[in-house]
Protein backbone atom coordinates (compact mmCIF):
# COMPACT_ATOMS: atom_id res chain seq x y z
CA UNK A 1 -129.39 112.13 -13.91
CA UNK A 2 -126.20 112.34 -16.40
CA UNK A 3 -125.14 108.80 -16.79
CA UNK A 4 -121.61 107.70 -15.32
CA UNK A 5 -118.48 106.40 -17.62
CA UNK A 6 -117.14 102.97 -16.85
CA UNK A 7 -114.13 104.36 -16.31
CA UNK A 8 -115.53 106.31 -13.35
CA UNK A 9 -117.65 103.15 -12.17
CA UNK A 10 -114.15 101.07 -12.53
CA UNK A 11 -112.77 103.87 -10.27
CA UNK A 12 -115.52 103.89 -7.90
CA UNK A 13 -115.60 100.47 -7.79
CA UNK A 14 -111.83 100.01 -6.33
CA UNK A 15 -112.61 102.97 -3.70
CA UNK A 16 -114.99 101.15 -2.29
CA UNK A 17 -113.38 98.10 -2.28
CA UNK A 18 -110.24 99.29 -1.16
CA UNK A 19 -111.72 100.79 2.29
CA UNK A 20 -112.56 97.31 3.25
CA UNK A 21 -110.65 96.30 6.06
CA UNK A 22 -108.07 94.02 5.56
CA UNK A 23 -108.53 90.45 6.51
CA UNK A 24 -108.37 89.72 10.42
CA UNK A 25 -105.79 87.59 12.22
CA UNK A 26 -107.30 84.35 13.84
CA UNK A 27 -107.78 85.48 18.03
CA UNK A 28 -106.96 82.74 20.29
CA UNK A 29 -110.33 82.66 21.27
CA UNK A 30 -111.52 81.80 17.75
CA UNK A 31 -108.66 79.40 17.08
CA UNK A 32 -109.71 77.78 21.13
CA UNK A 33 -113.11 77.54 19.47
CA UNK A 34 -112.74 75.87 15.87
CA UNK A 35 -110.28 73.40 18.39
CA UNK A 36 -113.14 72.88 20.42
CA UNK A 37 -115.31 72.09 17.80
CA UNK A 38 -112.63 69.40 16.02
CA UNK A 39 -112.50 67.78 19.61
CA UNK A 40 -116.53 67.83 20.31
CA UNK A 41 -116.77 66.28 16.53
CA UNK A 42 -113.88 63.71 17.33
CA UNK A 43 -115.49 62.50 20.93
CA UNK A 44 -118.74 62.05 18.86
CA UNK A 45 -117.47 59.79 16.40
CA UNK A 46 -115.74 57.68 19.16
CA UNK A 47 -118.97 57.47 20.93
CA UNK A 48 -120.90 56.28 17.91
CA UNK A 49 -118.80 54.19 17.24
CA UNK A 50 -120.61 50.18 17.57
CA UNK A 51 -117.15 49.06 19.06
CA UNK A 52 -117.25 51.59 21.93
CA UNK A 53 -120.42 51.06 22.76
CA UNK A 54 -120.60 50.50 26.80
CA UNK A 55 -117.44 52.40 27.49
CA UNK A 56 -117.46 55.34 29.82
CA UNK A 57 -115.24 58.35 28.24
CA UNK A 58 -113.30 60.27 30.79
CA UNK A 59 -111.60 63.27 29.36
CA UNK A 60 -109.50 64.85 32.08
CA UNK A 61 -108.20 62.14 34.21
CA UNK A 62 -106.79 63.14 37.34
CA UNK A 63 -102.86 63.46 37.79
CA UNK A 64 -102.28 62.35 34.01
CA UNK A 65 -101.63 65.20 31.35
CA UNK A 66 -103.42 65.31 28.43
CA UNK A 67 -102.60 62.83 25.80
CA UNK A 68 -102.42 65.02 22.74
CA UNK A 69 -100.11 67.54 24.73
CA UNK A 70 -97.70 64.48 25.36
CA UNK A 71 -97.97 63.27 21.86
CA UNK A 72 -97.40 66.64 20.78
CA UNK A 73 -93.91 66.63 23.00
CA UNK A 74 -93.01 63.13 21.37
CA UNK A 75 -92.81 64.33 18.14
CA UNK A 76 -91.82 67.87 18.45
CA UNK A 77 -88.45 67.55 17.56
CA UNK A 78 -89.16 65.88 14.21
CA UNK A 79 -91.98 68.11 12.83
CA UNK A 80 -90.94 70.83 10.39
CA UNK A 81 -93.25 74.28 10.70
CA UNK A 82 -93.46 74.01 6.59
CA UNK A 83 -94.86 70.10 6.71
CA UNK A 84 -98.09 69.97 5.15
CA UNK A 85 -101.39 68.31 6.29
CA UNK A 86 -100.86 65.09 5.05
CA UNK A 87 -96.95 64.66 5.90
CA UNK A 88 -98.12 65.78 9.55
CA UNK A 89 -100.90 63.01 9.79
CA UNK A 90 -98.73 60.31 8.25
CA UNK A 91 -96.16 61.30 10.59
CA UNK A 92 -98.26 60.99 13.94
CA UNK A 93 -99.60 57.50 12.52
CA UNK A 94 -96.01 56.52 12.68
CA UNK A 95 -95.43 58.43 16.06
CA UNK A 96 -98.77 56.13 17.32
CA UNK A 97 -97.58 53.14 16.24
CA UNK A 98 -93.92 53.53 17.58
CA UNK A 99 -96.20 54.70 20.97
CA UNK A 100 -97.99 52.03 21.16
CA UNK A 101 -95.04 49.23 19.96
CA UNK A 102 -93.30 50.91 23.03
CA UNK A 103 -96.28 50.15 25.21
CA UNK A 104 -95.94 46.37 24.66
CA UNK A 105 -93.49 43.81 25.89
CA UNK A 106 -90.82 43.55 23.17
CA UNK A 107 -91.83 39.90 22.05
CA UNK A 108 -95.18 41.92 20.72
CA UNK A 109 -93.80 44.59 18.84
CA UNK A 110 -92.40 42.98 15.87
CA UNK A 111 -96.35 41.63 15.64
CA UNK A 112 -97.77 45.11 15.56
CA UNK A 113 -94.89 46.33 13.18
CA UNK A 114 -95.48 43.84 10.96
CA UNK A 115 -99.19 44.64 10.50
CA UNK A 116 -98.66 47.69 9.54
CA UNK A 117 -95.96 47.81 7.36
CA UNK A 118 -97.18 44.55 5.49
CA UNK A 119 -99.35 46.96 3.33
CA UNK A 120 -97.26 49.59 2.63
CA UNK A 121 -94.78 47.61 0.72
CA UNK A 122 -94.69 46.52 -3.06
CA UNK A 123 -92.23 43.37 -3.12
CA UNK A 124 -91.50 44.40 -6.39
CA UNK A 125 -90.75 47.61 -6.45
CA UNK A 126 -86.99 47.59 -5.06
CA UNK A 127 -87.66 51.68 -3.93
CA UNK A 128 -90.93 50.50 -2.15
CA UNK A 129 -89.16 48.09 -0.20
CA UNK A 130 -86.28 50.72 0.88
CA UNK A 131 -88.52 53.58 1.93
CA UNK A 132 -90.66 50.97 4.06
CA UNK A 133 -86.98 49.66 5.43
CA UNK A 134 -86.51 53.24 6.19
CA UNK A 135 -89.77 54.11 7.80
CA UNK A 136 -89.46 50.55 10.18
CA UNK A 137 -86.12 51.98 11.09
CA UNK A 138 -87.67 55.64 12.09
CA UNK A 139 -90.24 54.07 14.07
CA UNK A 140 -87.63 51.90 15.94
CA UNK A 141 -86.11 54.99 17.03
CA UNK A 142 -89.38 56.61 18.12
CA UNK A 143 -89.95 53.36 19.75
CA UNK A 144 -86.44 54.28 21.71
CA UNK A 145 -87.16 57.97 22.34
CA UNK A 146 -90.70 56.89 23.54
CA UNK A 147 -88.75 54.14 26.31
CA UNK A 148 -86.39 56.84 27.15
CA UNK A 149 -88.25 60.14 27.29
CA UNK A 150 -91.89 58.80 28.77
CA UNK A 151 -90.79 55.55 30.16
CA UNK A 152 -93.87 55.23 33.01
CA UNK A 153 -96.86 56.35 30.88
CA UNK A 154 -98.48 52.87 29.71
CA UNK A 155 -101.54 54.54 27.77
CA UNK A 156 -102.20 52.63 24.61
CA UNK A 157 -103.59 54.79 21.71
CA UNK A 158 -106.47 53.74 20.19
CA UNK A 159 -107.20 57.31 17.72
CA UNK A 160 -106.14 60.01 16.71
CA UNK A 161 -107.59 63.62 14.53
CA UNK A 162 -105.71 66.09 13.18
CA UNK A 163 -107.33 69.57 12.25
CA UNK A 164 -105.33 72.57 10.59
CA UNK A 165 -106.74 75.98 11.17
CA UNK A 166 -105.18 79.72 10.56
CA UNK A 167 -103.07 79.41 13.39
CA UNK A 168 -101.28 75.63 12.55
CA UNK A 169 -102.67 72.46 13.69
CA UNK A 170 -104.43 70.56 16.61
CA UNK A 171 -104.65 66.93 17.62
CA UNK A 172 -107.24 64.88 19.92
CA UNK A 173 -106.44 61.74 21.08
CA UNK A 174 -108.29 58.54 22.05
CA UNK A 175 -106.43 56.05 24.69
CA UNK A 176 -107.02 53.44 26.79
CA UNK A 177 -104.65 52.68 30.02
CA UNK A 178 -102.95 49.37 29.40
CA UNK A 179 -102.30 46.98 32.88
């Protein structure tokens, strides 16, 4: 058998490769199942977790919509389509606390605030101290759009994960109903 040039090998090579079919788009049921997945892998960490231990999950309670759909509706009109991973789950750690801030009578806020920012700022590093200024500031108006868009819903929220896939990005949520 007569051997073959590289050039027709090269040639070959991109004939074949070139018939492949092009890369398919994510179905909803794929994109329902790698949610699925994020959510199963989410519940198990909460239930191995040694502080949860003794606590009955319920997942669908009745009359209440799902906590990551209303957390999604919170922060809608803040997220930006070209936010990246990380900006998205900073941004829903500031959404939670400004939730949960909301959640508790006012004299308890400044408490939880305060715990949280505490870290974030570098007394001296002027800059530091303004974005942290500003960020206290954004969550005080979450705090407000919280109050006035969901004022009855009193569920604290104890976790959160974020997943990206093809199609964007999904959230589960852990809460607990305060009295």
């Amino acid at each position: 058998m007569a051997r073959k040039s590289k050039e027709f090998q090269r040639l070959f090579h991109e004939e074949t490769h070139a018939k492949k079919s092009p890369r398919r788009e994510p179905t909803p049921q794929s994109i329902r199942k790698k949610e699925l997945a994020a959510y199963d892998q989410f519940k198990e960490k909460l239930e191995n977790d040694e502080q949860n231990k003794g606590i009955t999950f319920v997942e669908k309670p009745k009359g209440m919509r799902k906590m990551s759909m209303v957390l999604e509706q919170f922060v809608a009109p803040f997220l930006d389509d070209e936010d990246s991973y990380e900006e998205r789950e900073f941004f829903f750690e500031l959404a939670v606390l400004a939730w949960n801030c909301a959640v508790f009578p006012e004299s308890g806020r400044e408490k939880l605030m305060e715990s949280f920012f505490s870290g974030l700022a570098n007394p001296l590093d002027p800059e530091s101290m303004e974005a942290t200024q500003d960020l206290r500031v954004f969550v005080e108006e979450l705090i407000e759009r919280k109050l006035d868009v969901f004022p009855k819903d009193n569920r604290i929220i104890q976790d959160f994960q974020l997943t990206q896939h093809e199609a964007g990005f999904h959230i589960a949520v852990s809460y607990v109903i305060a009295r």
